[in-house]
PDB file of N, CA and C in Angstrom:
ATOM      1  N   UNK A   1       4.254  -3.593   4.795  1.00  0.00           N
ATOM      2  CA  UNK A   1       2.864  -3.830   4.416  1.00  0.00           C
ATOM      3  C   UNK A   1       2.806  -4.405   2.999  1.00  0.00           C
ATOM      4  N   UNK A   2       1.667  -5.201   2.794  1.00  0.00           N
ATOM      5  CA  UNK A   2       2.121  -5.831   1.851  1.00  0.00           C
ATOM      6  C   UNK A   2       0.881  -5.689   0.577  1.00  0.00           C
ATOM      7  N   UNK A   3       1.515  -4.926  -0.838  1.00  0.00           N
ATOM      8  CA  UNK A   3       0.648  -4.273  -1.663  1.00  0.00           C
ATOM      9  C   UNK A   3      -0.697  -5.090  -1.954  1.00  0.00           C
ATOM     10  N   UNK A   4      -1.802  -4.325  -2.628  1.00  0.00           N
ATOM     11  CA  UNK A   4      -3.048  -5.033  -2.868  1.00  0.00           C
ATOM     12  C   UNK A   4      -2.950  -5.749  -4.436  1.00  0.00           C
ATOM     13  N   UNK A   5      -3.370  -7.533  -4.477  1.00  0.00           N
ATOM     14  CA  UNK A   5      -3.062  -7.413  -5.615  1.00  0.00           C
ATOM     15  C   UNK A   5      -4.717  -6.930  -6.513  1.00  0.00           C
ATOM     16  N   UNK A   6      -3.771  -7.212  -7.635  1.00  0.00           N
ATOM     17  CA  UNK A   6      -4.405  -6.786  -8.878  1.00  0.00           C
ATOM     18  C   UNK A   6      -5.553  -7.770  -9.489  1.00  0.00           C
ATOM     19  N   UNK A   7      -6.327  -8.287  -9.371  1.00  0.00           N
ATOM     20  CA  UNK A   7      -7.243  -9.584  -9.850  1.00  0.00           C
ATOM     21  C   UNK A   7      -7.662  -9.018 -10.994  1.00  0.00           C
ATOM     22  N   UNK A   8      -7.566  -7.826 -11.214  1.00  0.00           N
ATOM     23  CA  UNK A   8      -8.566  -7.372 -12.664  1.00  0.00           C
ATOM     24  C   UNK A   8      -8.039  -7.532 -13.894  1.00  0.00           C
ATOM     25  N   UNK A   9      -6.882  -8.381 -13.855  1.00  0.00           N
ATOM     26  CA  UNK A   9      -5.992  -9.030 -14.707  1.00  0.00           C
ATOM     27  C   UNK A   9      -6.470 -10.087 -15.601  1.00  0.00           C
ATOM     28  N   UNK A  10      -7.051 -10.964 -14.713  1.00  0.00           N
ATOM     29  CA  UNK A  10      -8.208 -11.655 -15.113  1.00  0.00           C
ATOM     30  C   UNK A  10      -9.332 -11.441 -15.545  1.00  0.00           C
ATOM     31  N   UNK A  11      -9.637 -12.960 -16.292  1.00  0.00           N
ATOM     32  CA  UNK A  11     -11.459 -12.766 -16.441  1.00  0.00           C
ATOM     33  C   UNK A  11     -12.322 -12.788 -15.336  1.00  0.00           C
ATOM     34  N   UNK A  12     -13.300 -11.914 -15.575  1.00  0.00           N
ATOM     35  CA  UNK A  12     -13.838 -11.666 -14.329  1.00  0.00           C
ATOM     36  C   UNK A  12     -14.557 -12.852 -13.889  1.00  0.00           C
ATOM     37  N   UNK A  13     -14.742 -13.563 -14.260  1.00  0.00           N
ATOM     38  CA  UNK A  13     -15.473 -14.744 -13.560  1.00  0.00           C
ATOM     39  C   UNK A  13     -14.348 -15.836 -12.850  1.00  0.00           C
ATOM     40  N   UNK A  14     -13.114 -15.345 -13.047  1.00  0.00           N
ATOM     41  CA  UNK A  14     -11.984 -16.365 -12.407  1.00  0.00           C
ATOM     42  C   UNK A  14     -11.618 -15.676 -11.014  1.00  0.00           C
ATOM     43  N   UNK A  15     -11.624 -14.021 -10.715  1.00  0.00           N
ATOM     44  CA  UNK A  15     -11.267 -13.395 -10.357  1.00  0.00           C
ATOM     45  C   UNK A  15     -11.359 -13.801  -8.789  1.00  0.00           C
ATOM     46  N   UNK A  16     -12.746 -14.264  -8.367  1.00  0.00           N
ATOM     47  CA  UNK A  16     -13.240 -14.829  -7.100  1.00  0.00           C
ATOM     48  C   UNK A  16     -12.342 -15.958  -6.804  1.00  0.00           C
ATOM     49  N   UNK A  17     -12.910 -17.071  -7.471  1.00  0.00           N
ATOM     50  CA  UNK A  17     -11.886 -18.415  -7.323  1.00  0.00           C
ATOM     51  C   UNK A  17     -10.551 -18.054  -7.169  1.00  0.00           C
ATOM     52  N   UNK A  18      -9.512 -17.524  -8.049  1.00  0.00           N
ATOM     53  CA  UNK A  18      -8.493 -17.090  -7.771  1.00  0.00           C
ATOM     54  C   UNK A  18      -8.044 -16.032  -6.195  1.00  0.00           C
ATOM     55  N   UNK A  19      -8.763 -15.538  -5.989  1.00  0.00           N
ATOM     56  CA  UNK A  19      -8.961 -14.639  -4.673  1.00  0.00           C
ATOM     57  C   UNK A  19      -9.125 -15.129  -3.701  1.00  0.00           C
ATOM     58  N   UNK A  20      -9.967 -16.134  -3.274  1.00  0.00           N
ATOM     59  CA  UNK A  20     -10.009 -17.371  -2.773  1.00  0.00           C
ATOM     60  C   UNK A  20      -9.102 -18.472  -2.677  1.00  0.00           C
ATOM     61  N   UNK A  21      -8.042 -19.057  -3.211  1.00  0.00           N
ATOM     62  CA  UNK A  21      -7.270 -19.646  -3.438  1.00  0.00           C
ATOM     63  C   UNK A  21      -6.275 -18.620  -2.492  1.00  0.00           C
ATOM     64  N   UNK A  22      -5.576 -17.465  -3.421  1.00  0.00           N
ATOM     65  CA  UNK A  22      -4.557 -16.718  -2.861  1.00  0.00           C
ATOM     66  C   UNK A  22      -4.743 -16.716  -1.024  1.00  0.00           C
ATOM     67  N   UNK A  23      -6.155 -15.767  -0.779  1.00  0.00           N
ATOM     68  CA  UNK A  23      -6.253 -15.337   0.401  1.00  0.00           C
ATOM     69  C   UNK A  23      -6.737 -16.720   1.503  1.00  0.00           C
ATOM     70  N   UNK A  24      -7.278 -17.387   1.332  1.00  0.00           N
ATOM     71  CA  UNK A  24      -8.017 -18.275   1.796  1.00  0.00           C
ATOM     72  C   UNK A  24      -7.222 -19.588   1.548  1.00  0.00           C
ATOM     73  N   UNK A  25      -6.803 -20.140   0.768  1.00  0.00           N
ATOM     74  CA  UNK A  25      -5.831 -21.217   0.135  1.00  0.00           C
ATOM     75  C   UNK A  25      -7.453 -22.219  -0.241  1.00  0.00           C
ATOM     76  N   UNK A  26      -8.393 -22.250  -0.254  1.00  0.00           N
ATOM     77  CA  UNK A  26      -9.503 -22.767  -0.737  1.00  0.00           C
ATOM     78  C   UNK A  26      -9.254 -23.554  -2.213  1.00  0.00           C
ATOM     79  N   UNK A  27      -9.256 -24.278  -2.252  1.00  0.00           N
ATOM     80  CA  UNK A  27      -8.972 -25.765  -4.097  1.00  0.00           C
ATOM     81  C   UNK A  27      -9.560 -24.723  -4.967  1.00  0.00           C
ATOM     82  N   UNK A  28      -8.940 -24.017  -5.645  1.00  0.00           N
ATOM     83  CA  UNK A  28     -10.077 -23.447  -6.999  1.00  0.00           C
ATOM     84  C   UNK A  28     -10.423 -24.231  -8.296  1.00  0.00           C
ATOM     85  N   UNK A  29     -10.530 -25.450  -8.413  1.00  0.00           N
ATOM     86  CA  UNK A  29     -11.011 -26.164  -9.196  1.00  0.00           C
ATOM     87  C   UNK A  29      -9.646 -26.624 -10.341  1.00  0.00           C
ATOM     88  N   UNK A  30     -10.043 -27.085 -10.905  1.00  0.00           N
ATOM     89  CA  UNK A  30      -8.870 -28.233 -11.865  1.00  0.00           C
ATOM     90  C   UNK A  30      -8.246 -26.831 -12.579  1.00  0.00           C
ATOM     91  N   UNK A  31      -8.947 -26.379 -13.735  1.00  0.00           N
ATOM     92  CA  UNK A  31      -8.231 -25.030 -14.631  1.00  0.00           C
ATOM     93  C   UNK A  31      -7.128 -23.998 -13.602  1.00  0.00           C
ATOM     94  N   UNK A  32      -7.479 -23.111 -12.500  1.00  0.00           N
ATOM     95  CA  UNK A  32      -6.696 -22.678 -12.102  1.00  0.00           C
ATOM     96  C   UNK A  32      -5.589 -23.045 -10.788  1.00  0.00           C
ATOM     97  N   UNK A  33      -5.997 -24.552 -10.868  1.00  0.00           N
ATOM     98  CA  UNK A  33      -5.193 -25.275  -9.724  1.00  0.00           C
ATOM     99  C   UNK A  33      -3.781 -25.556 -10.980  1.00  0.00           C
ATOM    100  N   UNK A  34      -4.061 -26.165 -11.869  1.00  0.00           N
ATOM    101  CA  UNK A  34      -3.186 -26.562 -13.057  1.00  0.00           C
ATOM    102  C   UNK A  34      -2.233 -25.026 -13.543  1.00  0.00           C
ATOM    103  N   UNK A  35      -3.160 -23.957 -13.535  1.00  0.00           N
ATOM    104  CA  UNK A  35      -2.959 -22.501 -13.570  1.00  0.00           C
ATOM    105  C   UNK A  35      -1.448 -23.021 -12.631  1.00  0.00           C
ATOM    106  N   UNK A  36      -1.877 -22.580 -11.649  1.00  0.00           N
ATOM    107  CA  UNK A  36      -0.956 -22.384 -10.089  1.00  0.00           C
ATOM    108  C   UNK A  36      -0.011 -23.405  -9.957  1.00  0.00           C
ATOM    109  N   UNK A  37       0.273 -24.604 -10.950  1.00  0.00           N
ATOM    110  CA  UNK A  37       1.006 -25.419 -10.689  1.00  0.00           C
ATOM    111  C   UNK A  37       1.727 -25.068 -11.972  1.00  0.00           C
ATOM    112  N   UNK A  38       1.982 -24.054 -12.650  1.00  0.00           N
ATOM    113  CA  UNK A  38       2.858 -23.567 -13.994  1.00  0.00           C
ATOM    114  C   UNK A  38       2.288 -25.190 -14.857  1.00  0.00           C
ATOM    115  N   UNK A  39       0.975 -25.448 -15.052  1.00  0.00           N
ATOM    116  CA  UNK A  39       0.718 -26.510 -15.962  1.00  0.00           C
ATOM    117  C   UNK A  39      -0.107 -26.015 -17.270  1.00  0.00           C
ATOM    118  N   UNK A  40       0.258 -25.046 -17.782  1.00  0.00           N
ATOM    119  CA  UNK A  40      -0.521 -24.528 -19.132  1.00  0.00           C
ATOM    120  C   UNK A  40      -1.033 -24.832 -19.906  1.00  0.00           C
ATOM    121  N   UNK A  41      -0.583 -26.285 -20.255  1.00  0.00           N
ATOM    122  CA  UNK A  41      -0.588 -26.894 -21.354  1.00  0.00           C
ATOM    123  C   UNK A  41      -1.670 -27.963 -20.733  1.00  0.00           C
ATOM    124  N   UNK A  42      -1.579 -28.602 -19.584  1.00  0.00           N
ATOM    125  CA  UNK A  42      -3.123 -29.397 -19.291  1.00  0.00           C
ATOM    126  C   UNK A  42      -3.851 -28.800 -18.747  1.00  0.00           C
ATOM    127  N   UNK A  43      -3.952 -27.171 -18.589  1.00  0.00           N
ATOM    128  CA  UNK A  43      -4.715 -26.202 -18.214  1.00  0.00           C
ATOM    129  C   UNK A  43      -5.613 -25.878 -19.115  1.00  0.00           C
ATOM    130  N   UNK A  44      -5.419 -25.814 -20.569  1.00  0.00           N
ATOM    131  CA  UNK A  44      -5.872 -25.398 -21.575  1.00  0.00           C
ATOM    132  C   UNK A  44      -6.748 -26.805 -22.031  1.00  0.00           C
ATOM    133  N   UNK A  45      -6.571 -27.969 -21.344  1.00  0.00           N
ATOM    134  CA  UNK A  45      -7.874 -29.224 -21.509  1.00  0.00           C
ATOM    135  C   UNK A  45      -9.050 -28.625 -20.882  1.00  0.00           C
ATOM    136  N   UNK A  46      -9.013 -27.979 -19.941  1.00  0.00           N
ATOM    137  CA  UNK A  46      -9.743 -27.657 -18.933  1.00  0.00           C
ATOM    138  C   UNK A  46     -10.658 -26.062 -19.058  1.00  0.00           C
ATOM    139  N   UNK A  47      -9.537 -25.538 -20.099  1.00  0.00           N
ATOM    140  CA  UNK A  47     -10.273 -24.070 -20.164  1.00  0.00           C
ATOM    141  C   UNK A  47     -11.300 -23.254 -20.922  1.00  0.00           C
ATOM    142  N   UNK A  48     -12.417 -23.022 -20.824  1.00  0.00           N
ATOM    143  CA  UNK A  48     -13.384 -22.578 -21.727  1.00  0.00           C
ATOM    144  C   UNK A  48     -12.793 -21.608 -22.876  1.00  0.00           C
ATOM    145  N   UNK A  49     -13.646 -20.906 -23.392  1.00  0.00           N
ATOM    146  CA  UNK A  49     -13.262 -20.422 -24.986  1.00  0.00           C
ATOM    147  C   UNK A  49     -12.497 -18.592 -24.047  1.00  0.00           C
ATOM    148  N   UNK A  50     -12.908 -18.351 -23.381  1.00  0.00           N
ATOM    149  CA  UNK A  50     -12.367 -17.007 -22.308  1.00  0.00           C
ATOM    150  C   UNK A  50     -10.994 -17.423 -21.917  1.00  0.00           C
ATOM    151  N   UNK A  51     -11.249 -18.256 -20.924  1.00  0.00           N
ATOM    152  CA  UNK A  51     -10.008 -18.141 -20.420  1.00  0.00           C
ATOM    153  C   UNK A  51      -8.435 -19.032 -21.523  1.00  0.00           C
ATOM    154  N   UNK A  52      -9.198 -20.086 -22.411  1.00  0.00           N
ATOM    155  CA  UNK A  52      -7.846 -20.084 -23.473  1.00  0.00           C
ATOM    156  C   UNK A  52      -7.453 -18.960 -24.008  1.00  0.00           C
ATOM    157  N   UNK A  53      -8.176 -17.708 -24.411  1.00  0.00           N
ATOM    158  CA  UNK A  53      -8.361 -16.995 -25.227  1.00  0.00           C
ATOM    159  C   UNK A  53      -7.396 -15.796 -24.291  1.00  0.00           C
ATOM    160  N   UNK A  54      -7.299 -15.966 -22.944  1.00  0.00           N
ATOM    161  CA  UNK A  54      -6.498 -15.231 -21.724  1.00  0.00           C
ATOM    162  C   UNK A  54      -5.379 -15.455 -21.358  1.00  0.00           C
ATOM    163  N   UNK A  55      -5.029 -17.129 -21.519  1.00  0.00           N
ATOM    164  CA  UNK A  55      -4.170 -17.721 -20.901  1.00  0.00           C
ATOM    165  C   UNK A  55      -2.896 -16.431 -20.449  1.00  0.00           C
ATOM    166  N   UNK A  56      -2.425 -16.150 -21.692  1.00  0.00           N
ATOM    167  CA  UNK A  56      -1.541 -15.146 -21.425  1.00  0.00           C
ATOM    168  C   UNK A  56      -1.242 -14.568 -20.188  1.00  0.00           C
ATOM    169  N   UNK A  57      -2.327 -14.133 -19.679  1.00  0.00           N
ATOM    170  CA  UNK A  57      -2.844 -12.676 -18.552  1.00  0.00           C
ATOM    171  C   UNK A  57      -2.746 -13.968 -17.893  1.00  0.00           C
ATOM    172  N   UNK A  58      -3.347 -15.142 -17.566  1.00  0.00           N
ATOM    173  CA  UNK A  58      -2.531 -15.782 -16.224  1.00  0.00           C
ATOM    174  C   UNK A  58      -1.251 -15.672 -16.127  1.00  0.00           C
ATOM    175  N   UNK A  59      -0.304 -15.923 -17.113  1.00  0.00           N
ATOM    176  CA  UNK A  59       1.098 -15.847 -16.920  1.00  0.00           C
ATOM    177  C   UNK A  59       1.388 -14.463 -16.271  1.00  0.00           C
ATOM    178  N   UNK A  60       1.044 -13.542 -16.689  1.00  0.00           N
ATOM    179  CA  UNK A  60       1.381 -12.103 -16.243  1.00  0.00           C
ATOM    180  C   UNK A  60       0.728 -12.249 -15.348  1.00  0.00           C
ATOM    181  N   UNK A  61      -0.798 -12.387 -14.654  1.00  0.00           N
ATOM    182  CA  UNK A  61      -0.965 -12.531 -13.235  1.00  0.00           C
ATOM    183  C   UNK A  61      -0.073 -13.222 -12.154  1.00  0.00           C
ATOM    184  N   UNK A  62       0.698 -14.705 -12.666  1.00  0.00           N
ATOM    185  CA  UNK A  62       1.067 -14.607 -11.587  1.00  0.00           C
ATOM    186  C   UNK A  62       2.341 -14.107 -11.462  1.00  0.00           C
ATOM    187  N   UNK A  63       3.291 -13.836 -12.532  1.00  0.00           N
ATOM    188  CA  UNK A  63       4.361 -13.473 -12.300  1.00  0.00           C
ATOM    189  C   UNK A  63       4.151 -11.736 -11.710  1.00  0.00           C
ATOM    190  N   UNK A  64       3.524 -10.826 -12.067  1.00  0.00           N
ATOM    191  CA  UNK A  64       3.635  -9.455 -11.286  1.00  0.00           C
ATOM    192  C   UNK A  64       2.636  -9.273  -9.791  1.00  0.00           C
ATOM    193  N   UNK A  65       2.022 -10.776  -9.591  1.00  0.00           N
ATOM    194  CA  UNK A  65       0.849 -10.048  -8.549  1.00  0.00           C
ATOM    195  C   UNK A  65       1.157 -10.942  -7.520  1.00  0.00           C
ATOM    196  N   UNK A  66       1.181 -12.239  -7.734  1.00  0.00           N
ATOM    197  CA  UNK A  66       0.780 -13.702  -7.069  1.00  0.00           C
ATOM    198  C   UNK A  66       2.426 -13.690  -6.071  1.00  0.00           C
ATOM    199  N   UNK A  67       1.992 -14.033  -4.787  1.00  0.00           N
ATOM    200  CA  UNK A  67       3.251 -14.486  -4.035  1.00  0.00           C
ATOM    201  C   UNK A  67       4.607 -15.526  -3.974  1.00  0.00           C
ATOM    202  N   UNK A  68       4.765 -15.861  -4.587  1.00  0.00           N
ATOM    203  CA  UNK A  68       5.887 -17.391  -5.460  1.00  0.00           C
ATOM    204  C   UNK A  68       5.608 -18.423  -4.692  1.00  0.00           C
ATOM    205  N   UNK A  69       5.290 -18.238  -2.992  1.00  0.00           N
ATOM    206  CA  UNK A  69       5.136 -19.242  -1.998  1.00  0.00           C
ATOM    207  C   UNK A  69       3.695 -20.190  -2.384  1.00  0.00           C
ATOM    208  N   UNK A  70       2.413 -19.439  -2.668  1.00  0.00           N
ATOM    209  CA  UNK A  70       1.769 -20.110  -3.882  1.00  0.00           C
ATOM    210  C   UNK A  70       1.603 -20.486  -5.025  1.00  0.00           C
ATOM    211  N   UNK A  71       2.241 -20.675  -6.012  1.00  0.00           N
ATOM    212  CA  UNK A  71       2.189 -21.115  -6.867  1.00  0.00           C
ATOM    213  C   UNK A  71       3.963 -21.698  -7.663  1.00  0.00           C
ATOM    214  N   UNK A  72       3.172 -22.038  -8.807  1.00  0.00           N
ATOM    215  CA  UNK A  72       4.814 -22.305  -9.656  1.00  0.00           C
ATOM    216  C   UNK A  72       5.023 -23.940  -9.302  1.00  0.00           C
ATOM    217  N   UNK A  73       4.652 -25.361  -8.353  1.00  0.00           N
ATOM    218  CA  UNK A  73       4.704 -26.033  -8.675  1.00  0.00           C
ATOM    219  C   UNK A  73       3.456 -26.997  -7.883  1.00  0.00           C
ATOM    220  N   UNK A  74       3.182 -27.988  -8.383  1.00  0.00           N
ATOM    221  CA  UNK A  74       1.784 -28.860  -7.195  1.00  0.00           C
ATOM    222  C   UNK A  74       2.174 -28.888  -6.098  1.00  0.00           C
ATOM    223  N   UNK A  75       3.646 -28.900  -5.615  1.00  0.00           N
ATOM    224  CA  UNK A  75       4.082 -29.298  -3.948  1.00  0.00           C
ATOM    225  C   UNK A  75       3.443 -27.987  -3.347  1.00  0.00           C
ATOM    226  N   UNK A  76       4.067 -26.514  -4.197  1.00  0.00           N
ATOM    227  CA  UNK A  76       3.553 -25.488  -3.418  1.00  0.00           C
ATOM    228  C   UNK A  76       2.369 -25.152  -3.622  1.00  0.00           C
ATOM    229  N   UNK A  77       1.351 -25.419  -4.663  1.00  0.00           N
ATOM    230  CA  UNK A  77       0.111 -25.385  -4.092  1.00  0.00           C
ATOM    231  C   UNK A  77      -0.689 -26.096  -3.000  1.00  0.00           C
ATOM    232  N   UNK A  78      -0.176 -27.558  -3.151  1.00  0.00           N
ATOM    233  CA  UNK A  78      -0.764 -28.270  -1.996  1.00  0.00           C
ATOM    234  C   UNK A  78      -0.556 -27.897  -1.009  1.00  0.00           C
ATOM    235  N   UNK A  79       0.904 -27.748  -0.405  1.00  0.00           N
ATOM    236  CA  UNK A  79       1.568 -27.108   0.292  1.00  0.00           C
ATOM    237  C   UNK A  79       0.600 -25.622   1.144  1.00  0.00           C
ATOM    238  N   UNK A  80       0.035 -24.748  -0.041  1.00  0.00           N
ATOM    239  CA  UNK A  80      -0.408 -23.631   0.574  1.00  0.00           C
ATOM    240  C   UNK A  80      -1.899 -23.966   0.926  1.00  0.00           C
ATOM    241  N   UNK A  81      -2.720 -24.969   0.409  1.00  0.00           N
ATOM    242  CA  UNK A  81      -4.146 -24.967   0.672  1.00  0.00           C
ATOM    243  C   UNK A  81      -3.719 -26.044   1.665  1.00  0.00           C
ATOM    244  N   UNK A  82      -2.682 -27.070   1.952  1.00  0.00           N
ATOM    245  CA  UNK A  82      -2.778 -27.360   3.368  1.00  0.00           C
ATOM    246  C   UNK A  82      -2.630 -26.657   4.697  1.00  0.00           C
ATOM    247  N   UNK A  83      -1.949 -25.551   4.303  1.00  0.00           N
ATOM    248  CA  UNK A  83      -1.399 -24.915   5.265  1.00  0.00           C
ATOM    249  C   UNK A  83      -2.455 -23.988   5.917  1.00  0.00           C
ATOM    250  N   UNK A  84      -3.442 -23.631   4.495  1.00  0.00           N
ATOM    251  CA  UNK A  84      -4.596 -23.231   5.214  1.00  0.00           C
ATOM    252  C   UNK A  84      -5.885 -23.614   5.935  1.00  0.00           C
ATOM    253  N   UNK A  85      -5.966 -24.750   5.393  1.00  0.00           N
ATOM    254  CA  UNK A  85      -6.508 -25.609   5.846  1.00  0.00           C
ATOM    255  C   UNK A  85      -6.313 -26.386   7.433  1.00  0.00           C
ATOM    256  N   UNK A  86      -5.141 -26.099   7.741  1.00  0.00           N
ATOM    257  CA  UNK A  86      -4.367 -26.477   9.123  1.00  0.00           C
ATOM    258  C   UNK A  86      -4.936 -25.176   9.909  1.00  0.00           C
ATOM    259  N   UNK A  87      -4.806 -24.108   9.498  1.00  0.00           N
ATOM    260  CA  UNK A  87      -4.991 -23.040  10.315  1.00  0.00           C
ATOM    261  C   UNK A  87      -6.841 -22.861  10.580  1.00  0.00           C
ATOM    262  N   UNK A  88      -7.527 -23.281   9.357  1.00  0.00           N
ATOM    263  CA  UNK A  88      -8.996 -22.964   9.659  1.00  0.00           C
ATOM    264  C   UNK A  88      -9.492 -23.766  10.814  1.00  0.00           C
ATOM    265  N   UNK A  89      -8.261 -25.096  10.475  1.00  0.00           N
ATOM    266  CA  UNK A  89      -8.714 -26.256  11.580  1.00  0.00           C
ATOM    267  C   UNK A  89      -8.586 -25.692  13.305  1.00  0.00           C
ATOM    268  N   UNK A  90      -6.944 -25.159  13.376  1.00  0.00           N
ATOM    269  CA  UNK A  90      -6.569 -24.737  14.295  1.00  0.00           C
ATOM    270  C   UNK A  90      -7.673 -23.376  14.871  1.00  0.00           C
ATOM    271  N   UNK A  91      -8.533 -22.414  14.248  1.00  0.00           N
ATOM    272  CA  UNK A  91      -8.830 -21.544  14.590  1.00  0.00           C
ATOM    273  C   UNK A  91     -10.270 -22.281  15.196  1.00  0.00           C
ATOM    274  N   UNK A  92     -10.766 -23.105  14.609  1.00  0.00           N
ATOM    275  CA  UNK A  92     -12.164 -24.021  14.539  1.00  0.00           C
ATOM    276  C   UNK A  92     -12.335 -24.682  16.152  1.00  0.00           C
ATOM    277  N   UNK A  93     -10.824 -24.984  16.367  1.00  0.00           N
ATOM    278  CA  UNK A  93     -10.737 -25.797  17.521  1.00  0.00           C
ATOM    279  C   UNK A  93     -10.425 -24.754  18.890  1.00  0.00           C
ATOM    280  N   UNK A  94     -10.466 -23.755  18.650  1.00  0.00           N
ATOM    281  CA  UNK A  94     -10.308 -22.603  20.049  1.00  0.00           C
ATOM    282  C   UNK A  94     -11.648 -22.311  20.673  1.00  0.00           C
TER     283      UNK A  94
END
């Protein structure tokens, strides 16, 4: 079985989008797509005065919570919001 993660790691206003992304594979927008692609540094073009001020706690989010199969480079994010995206299709079409 596989543990519950932790979102409260985050700022709470990322917490959804990010939750969404993980469970759902849903695009969470440029900041935590860049997040999920280990891009920090053009993440922080993108990040309000909170979440620069957090960045950190993404790193520790995803390394103790986040599954490796999502995140860590653009192939495997694309990779995972296609994959879900294949399946919403596949469930859509029954």
């Amino acid at each position: 079985m596989r543990r519950q993660i932790d979102y409260s790691i985050l700022p709470e206003h990322m917490q959804g989008g990010m939750q969404r992304y993980i469970e759902q594979g849903i695009n969470p927008g440029d900041f935590l797509y860049l997040i999920l692609c280990n891009d920090f540094v053009h993440a922080l073009g993108h990040a309000d005065m909170i979440n620069t001020a957090r960045i950190v706690d993404y790193a520790k989010f995803l390394y103790l919570e986040v599954p490796t199969a999502c995140w860590g480079s653009r192939e495997k994010v694309d990779n995972w919001i296609a994959a879900h995206e294949e399946r919403r299709k596949n469930e859509s079409n029954q």
